[in-house]
PDB file of N, CA and C in Angstrom:
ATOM      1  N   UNK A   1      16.871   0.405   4.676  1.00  0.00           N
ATOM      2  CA  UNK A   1      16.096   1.470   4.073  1.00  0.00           C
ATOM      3  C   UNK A   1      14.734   0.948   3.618  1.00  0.00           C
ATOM      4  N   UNK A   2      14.479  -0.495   2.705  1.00  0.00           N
ATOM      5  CA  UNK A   2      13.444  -0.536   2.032  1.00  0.00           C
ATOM      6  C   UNK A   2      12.761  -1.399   3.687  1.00  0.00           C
ATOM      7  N   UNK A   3      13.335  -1.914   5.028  1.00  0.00           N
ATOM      8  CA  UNK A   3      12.297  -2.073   5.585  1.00  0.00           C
ATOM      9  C   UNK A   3      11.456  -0.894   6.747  1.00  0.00           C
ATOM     10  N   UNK A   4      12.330   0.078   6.538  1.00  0.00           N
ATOM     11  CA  UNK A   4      11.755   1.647   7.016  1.00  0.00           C
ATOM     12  C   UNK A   4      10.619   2.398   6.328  1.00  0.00           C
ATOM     13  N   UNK A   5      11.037   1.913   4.806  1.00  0.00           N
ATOM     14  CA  UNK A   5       9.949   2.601   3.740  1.00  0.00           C
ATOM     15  C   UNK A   5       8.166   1.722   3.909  1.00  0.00           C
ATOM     16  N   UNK A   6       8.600   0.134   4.226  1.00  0.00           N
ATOM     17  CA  UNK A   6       7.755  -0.839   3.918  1.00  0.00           C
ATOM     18  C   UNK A   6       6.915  -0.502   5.784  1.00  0.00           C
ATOM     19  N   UNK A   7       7.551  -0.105   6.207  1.00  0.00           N
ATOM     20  CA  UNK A   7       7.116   0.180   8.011  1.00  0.00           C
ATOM     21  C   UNK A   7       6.045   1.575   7.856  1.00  0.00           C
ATOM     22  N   UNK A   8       6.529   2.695   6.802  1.00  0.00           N
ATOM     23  CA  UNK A   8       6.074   3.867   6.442  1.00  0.00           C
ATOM     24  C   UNK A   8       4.600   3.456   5.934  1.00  0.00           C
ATOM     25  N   UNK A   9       4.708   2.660   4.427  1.00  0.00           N
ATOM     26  CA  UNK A   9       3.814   2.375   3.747  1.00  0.00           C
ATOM     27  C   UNK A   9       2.256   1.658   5.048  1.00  0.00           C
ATOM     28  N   UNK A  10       2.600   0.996   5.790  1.00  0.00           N
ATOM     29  CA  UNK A  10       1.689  -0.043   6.304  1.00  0.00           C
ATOM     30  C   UNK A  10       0.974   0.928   7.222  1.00  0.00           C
ATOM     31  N   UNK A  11       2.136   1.786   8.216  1.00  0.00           N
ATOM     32  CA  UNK A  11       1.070   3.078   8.718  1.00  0.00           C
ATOM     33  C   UNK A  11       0.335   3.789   8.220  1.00  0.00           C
ATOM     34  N   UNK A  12       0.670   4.063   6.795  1.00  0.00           N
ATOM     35  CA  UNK A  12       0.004   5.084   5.914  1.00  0.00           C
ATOM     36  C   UNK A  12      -1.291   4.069   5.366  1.00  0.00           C
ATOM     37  N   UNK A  13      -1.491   3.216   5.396  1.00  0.00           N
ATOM     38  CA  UNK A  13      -2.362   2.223   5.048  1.00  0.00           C
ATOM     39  C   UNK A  13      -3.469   2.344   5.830  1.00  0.00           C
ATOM     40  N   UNK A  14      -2.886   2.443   7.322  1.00  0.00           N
ATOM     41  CA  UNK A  14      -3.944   2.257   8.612  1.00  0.00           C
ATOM     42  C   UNK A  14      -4.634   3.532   8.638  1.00  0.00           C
ATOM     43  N   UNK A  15      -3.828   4.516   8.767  1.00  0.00           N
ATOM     44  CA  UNK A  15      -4.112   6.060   9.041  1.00  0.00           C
ATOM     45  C   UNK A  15      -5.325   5.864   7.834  1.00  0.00           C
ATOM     46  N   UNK A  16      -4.833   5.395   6.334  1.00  0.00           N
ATOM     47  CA  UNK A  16      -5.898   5.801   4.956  1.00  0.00           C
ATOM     48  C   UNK A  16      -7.622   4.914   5.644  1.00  0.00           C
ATOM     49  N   UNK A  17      -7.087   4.132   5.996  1.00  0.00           N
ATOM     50  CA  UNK A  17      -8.469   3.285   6.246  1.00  0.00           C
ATOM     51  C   UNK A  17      -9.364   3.648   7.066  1.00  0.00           C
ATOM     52  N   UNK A  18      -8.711   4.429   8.496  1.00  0.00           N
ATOM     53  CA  UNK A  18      -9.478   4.884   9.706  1.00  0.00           C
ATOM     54  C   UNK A  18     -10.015   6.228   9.174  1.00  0.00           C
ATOM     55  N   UNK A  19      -9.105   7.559   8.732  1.00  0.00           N
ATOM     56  CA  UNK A  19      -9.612   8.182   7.926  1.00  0.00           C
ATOM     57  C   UNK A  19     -11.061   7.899   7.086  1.00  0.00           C
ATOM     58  N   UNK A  20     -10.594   7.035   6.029  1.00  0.00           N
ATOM     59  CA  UNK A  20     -12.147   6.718   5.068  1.00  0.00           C
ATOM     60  C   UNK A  20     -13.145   6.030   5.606  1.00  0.00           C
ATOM     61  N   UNK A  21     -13.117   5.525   6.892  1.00  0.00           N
ATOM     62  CA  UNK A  21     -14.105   4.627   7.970  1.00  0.00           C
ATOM     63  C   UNK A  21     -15.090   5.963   8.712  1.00  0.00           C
ATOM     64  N   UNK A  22     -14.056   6.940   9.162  1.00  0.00           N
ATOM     65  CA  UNK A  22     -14.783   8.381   9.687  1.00  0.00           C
ATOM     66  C   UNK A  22     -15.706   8.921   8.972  1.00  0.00           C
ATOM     67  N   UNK A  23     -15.496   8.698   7.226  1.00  0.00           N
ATOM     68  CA  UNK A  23     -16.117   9.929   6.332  1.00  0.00           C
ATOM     69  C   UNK A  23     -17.609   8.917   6.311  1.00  0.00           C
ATOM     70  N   UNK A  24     -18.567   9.981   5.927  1.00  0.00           N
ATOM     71  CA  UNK A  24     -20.064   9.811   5.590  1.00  0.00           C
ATOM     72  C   UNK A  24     -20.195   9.673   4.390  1.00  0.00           C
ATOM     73  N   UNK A  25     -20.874   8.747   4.046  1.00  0.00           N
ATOM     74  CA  UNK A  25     -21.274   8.748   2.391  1.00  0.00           C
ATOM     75  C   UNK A  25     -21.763   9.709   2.135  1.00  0.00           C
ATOM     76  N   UNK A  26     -22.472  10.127   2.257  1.00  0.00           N
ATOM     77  CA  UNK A  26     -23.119  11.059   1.965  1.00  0.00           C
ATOM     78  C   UNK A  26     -22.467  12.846   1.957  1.00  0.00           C
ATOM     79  N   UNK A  27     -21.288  12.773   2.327  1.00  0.00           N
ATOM     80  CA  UNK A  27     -20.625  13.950   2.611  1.00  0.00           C
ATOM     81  C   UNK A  27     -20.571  14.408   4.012  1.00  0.00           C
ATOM     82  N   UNK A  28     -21.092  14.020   4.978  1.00  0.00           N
ATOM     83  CA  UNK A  28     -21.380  14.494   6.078  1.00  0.00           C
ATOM     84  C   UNK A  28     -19.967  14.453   7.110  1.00  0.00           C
ATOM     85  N   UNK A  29     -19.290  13.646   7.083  1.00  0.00           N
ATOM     86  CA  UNK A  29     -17.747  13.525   8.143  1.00  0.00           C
ATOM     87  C   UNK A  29     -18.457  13.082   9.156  1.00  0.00           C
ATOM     88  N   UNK A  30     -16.892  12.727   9.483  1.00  0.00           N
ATOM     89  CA  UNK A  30     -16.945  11.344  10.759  1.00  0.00           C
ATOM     90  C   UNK A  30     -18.250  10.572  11.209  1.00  0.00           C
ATOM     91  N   UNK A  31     -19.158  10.378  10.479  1.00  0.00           N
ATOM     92  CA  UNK A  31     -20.398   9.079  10.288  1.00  0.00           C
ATOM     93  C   UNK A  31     -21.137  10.087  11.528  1.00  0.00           C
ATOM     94  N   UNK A  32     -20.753  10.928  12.072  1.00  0.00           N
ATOM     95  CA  UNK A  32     -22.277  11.576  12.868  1.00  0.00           C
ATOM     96  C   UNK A  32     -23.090  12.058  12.835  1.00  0.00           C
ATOM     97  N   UNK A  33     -23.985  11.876  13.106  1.00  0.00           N
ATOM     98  CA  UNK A  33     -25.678  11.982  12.837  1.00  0.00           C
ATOM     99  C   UNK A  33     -25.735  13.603  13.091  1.00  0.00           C
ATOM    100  N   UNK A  34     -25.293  14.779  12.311  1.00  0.00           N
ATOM    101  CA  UNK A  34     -25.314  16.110  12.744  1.00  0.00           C
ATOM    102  C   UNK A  34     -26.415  16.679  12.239  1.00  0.00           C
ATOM    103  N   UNK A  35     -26.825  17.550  12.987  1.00  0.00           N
ATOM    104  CA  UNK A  35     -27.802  18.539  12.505  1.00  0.00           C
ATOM    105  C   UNK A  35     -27.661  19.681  11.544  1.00  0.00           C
ATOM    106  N   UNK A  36     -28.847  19.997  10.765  1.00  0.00           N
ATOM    107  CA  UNK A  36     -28.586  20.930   9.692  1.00  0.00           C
ATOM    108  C   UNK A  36     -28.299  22.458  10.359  1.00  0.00           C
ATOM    109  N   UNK A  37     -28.427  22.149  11.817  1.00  0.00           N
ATOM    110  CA  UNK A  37     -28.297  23.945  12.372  1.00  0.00           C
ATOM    111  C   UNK A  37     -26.770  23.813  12.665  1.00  0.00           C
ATOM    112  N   UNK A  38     -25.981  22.769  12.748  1.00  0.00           N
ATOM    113  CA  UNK A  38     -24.854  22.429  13.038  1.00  0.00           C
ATOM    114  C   UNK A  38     -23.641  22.303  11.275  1.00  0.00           C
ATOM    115  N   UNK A  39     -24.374  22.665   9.905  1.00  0.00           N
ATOM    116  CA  UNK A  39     -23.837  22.366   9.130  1.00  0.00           C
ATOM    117  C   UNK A  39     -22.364  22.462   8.606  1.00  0.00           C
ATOM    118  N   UNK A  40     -22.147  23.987   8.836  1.00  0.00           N
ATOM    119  CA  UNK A  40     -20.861  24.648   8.482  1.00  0.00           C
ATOM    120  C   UNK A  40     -19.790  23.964   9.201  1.00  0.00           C
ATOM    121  N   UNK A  41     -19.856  24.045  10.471  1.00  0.00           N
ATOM    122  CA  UNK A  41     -18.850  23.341  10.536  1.00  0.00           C
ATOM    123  C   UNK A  41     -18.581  21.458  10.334  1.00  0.00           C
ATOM    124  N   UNK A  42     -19.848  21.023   9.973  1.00  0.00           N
ATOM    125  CA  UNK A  42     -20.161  19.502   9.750  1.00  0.00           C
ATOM    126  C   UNK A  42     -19.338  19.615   8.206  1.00  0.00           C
ATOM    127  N   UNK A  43     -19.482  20.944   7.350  1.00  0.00           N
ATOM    128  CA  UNK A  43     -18.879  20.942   6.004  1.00  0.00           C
ATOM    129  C   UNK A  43     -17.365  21.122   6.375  1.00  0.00           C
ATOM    130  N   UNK A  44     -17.053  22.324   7.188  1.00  0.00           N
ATOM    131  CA  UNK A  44     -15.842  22.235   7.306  1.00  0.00           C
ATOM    132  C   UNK A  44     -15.032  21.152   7.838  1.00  0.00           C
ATOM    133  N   UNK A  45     -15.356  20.124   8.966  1.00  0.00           N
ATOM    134  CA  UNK A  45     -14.627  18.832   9.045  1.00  0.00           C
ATOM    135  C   UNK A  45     -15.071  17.959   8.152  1.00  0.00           C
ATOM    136  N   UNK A  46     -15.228  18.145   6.579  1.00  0.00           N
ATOM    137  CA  UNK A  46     -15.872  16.980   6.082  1.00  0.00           C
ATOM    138  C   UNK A  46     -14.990  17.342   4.505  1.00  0.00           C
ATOM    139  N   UNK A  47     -14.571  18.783   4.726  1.00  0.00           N
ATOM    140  CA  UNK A  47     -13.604  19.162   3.821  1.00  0.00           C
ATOM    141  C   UNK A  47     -12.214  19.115   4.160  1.00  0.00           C
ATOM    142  N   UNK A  48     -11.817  19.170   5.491  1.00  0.00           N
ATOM    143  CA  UNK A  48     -10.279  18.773   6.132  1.00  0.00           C
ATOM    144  C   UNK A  48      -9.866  17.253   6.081  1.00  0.00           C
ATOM    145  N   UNK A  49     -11.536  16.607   6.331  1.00  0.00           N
ATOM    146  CA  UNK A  49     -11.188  14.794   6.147  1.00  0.00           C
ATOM    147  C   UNK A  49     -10.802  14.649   4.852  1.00  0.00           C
ATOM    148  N   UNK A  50     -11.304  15.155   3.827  1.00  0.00           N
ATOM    149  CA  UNK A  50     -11.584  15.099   2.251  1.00  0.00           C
ATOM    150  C   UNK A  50     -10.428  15.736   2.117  1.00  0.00           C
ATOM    151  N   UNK A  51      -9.292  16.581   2.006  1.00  0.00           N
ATOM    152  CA  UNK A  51      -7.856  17.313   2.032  1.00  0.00           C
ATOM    153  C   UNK A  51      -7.324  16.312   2.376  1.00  0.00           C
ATOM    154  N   UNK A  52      -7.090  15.804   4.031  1.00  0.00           N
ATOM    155  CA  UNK A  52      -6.435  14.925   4.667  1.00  0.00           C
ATOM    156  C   UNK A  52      -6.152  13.070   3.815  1.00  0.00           C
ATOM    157  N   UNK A  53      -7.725  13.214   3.867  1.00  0.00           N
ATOM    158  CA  UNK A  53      -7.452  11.739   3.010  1.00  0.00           C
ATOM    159  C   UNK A  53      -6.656  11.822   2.154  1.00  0.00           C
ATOM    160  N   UNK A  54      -6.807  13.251   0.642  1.00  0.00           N
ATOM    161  CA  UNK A  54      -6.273  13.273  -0.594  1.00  0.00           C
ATOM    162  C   UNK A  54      -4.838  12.634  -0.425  1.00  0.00           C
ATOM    163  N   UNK A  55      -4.341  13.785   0.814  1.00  0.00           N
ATOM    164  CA  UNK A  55      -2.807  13.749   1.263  1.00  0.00           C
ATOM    165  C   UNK A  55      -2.234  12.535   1.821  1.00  0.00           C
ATOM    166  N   UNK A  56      -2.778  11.371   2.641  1.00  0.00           N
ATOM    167  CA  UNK A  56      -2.469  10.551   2.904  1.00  0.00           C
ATOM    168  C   UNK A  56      -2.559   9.188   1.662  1.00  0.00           C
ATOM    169  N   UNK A  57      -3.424   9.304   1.008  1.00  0.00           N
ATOM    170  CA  UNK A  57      -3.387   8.443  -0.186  1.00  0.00           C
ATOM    171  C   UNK A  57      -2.237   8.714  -1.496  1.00  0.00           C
ATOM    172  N   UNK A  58      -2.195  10.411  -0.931  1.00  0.00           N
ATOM    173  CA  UNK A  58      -0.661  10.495  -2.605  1.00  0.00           C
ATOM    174  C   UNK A  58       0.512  10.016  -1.623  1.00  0.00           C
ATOM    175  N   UNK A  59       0.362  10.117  -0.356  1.00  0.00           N
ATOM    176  CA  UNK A  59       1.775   9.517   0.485  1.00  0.00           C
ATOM    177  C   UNK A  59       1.991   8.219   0.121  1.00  0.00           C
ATOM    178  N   UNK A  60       0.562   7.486  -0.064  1.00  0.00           N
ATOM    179  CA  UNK A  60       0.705   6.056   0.303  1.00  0.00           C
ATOM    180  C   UNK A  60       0.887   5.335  -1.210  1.00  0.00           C
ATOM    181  N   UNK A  61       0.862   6.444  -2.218  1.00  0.00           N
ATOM    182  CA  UNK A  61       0.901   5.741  -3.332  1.00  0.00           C
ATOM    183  C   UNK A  61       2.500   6.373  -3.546  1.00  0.00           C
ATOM    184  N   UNK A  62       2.952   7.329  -3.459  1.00  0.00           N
ATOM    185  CA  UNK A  62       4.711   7.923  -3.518  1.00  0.00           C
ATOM    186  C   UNK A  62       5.472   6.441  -2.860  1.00  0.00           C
ATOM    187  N   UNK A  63       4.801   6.550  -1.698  1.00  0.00           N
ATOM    188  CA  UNK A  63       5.648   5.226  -1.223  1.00  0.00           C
ATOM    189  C   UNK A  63       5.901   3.681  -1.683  1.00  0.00           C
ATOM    190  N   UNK A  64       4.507   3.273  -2.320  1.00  0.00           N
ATOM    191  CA  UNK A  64       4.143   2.501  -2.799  1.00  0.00           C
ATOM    192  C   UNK A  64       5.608   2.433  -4.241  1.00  0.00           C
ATOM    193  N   UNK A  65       5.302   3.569  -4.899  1.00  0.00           N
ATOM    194  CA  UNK A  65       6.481   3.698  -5.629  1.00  0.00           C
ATOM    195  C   UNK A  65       7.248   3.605  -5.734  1.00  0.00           C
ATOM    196  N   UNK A  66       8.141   4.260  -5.067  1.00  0.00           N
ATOM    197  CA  UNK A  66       9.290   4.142  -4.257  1.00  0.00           C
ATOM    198  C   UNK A  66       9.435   2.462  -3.913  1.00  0.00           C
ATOM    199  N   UNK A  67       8.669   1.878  -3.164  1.00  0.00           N
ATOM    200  CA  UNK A  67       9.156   0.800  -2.839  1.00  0.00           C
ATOM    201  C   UNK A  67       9.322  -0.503  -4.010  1.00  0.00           C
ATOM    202  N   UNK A  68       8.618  -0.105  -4.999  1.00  0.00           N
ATOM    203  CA  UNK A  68       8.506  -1.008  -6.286  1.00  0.00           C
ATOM    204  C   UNK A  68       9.878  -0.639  -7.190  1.00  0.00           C
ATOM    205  N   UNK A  69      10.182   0.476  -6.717  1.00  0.00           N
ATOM    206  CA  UNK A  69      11.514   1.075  -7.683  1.00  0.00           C
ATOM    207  C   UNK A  69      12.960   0.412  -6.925  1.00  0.00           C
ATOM    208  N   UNK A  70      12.673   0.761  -5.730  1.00  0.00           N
ATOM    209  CA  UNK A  70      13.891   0.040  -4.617  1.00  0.00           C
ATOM    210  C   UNK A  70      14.089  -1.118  -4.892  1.00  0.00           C
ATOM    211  N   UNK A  71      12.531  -2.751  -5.280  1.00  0.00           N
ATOM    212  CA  UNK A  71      12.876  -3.938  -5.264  1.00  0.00           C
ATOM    213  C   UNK A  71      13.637  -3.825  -7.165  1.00  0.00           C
ATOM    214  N   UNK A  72      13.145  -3.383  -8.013  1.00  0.00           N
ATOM    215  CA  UNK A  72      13.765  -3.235  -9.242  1.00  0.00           C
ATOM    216  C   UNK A  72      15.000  -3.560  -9.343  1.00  0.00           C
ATOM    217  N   UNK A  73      15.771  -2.597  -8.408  1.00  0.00           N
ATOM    218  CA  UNK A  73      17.028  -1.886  -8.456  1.00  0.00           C
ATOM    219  C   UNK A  73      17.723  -3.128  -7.958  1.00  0.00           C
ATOM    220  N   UNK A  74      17.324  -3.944  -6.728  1.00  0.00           N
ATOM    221  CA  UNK A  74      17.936  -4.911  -6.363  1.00  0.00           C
ATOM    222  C   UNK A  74      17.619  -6.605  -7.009  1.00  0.00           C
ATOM    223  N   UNK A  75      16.489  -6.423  -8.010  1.00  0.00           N
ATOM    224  CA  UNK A  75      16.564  -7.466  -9.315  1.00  0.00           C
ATOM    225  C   UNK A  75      17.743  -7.183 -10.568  1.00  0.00           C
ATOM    226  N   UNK A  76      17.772  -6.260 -10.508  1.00  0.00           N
ATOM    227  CA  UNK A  76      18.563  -6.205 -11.927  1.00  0.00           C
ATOM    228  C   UNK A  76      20.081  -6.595 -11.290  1.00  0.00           C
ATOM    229  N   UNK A  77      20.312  -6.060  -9.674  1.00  0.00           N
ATOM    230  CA  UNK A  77      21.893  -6.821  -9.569  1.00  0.00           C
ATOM    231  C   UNK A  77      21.896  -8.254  -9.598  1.00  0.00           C
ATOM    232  N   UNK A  78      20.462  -8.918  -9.408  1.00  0.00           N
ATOM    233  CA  UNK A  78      21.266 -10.427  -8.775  1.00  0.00           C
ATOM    234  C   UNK A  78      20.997 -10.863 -10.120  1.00  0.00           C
ATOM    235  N   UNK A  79      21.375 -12.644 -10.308  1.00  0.00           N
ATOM    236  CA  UNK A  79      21.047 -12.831 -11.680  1.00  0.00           C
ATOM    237  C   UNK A  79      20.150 -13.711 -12.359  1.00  0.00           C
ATOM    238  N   UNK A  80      19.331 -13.833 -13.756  1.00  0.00           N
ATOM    239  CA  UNK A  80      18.268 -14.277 -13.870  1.00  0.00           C
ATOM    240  C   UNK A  80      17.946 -15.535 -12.901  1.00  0.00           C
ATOM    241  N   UNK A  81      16.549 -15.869 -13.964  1.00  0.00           N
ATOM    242  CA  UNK A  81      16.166 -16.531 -12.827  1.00  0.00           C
ATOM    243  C   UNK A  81      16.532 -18.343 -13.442  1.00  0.00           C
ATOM    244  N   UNK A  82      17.173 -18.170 -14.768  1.00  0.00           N
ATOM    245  CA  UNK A  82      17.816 -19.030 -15.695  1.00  0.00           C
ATOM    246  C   UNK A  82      18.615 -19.161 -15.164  1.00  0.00           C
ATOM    247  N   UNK A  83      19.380 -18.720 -14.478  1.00  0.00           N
ATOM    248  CA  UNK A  83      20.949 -18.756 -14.045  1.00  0.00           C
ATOM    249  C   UNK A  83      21.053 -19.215 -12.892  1.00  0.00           C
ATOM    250  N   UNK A  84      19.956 -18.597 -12.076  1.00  0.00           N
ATOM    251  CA  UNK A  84      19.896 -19.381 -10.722  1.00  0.00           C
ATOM    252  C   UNK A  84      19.386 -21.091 -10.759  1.00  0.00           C
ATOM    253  N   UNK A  85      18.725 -21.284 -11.686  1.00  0.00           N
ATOM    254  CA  UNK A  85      17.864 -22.659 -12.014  1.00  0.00           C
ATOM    255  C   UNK A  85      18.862 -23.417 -12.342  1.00  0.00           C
ATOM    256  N   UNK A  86      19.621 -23.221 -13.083  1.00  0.00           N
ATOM    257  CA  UNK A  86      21.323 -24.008 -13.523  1.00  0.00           C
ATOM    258  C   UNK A  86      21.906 -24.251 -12.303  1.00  0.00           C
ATOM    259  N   UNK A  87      22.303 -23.675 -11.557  1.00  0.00           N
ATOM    260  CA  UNK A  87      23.379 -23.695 -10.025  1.00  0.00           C
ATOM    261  C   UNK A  87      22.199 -24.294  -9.088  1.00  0.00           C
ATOM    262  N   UNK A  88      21.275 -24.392  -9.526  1.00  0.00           N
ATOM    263  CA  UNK A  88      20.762 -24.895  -8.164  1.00  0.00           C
ATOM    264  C   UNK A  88      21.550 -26.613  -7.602  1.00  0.00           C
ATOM    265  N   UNK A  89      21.651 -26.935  -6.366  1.00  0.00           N
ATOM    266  CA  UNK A  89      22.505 -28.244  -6.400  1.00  0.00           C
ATOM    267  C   UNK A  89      21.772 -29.591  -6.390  1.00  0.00           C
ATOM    268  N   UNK A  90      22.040 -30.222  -7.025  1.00  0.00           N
ATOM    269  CA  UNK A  90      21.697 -31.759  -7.836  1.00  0.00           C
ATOM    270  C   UNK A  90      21.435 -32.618  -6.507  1.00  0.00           C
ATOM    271  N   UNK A  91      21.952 -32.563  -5.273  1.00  0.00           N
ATOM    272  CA  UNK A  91      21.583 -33.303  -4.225  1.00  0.00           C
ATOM    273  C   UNK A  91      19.708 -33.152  -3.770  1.00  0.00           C
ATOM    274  N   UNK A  92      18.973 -32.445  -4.411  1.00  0.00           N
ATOM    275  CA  UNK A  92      17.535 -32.324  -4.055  1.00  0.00           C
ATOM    276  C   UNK A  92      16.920 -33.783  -5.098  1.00  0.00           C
ATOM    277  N   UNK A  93      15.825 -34.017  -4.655  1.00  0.00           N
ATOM    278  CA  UNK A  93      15.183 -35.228  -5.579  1.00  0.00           C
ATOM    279  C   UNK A  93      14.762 -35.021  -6.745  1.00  0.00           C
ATOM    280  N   UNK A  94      15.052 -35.600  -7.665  1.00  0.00           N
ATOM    281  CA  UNK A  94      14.423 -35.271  -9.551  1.00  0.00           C
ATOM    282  C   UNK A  94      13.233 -36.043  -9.955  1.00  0.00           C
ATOM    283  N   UNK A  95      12.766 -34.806 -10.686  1.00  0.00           N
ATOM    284  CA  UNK A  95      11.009 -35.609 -11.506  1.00  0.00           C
ATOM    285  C   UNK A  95      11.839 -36.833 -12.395  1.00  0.00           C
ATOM    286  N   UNK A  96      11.690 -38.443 -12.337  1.00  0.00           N
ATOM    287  CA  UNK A  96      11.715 -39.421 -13.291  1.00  0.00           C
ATOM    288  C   UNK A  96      11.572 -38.875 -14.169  1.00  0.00           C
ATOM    289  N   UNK A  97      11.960 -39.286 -15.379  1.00  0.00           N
ATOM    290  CA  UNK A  97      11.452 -38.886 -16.936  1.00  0.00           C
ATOM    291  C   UNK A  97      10.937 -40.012 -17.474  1.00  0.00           C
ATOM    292  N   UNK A  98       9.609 -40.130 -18.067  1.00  0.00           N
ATOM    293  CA  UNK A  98       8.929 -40.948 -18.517  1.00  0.00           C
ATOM    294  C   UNK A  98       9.331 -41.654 -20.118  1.00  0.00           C
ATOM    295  N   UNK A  99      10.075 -42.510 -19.978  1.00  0.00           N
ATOM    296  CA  UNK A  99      10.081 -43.607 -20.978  1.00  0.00           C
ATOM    297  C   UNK A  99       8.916 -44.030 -21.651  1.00  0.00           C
ATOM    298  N   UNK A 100       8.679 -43.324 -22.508  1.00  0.00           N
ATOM    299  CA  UNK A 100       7.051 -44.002 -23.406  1.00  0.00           C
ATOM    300  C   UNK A 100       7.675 -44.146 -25.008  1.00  0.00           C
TER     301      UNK A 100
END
């Protein structure tokens, strides 16, 4: 599940970026050089990008959520990180302790 969600999130990432790469600073949509006799509809695709983006960024932050809530859920079963540091096994090499 959480590597379906994490597959979701990374598309929604790409889609957010190519999206906000299209838009004009200036308000204009998809970065083309349009004419003012051409406006209305230069406003109307510049208000569907501006909708579209909104919608793909609350996706990408729901998910984002979601996926921070999923790793939670599977910290609180395993156990600290005290507990794991105890069991770890004694056959690895040890820091000397300094005799001063």
């Amino acid at each position: 599940m959480e590597s379906i969600i994490i597959v979701i999130n990374i598309i929604l990432a790409i889609i957010l970026v190519v999206v906000v790469l299209l838009q004009r600073s200036e308000g204009g949509a998809l970065g083309l050089g349009v004419s003012q006799d051409n406006f209305t509809s230069a406003r109307s695709v510049g208000t569907f990008l501006t909708k579209f983006t909104a919608i793909i960024a609350s996706l990408f932050i729901i998910c984002s959520i979601v996926l921070v809530a999923i790793d939670r859920d599977e910290i609180r079963k395993t156990q600290s990180v005290l507990e794991l540091e105890e069991s770890q096994d004694t056959d690895l090499p040890q820091i000397p302790e300094s005799n001063k």
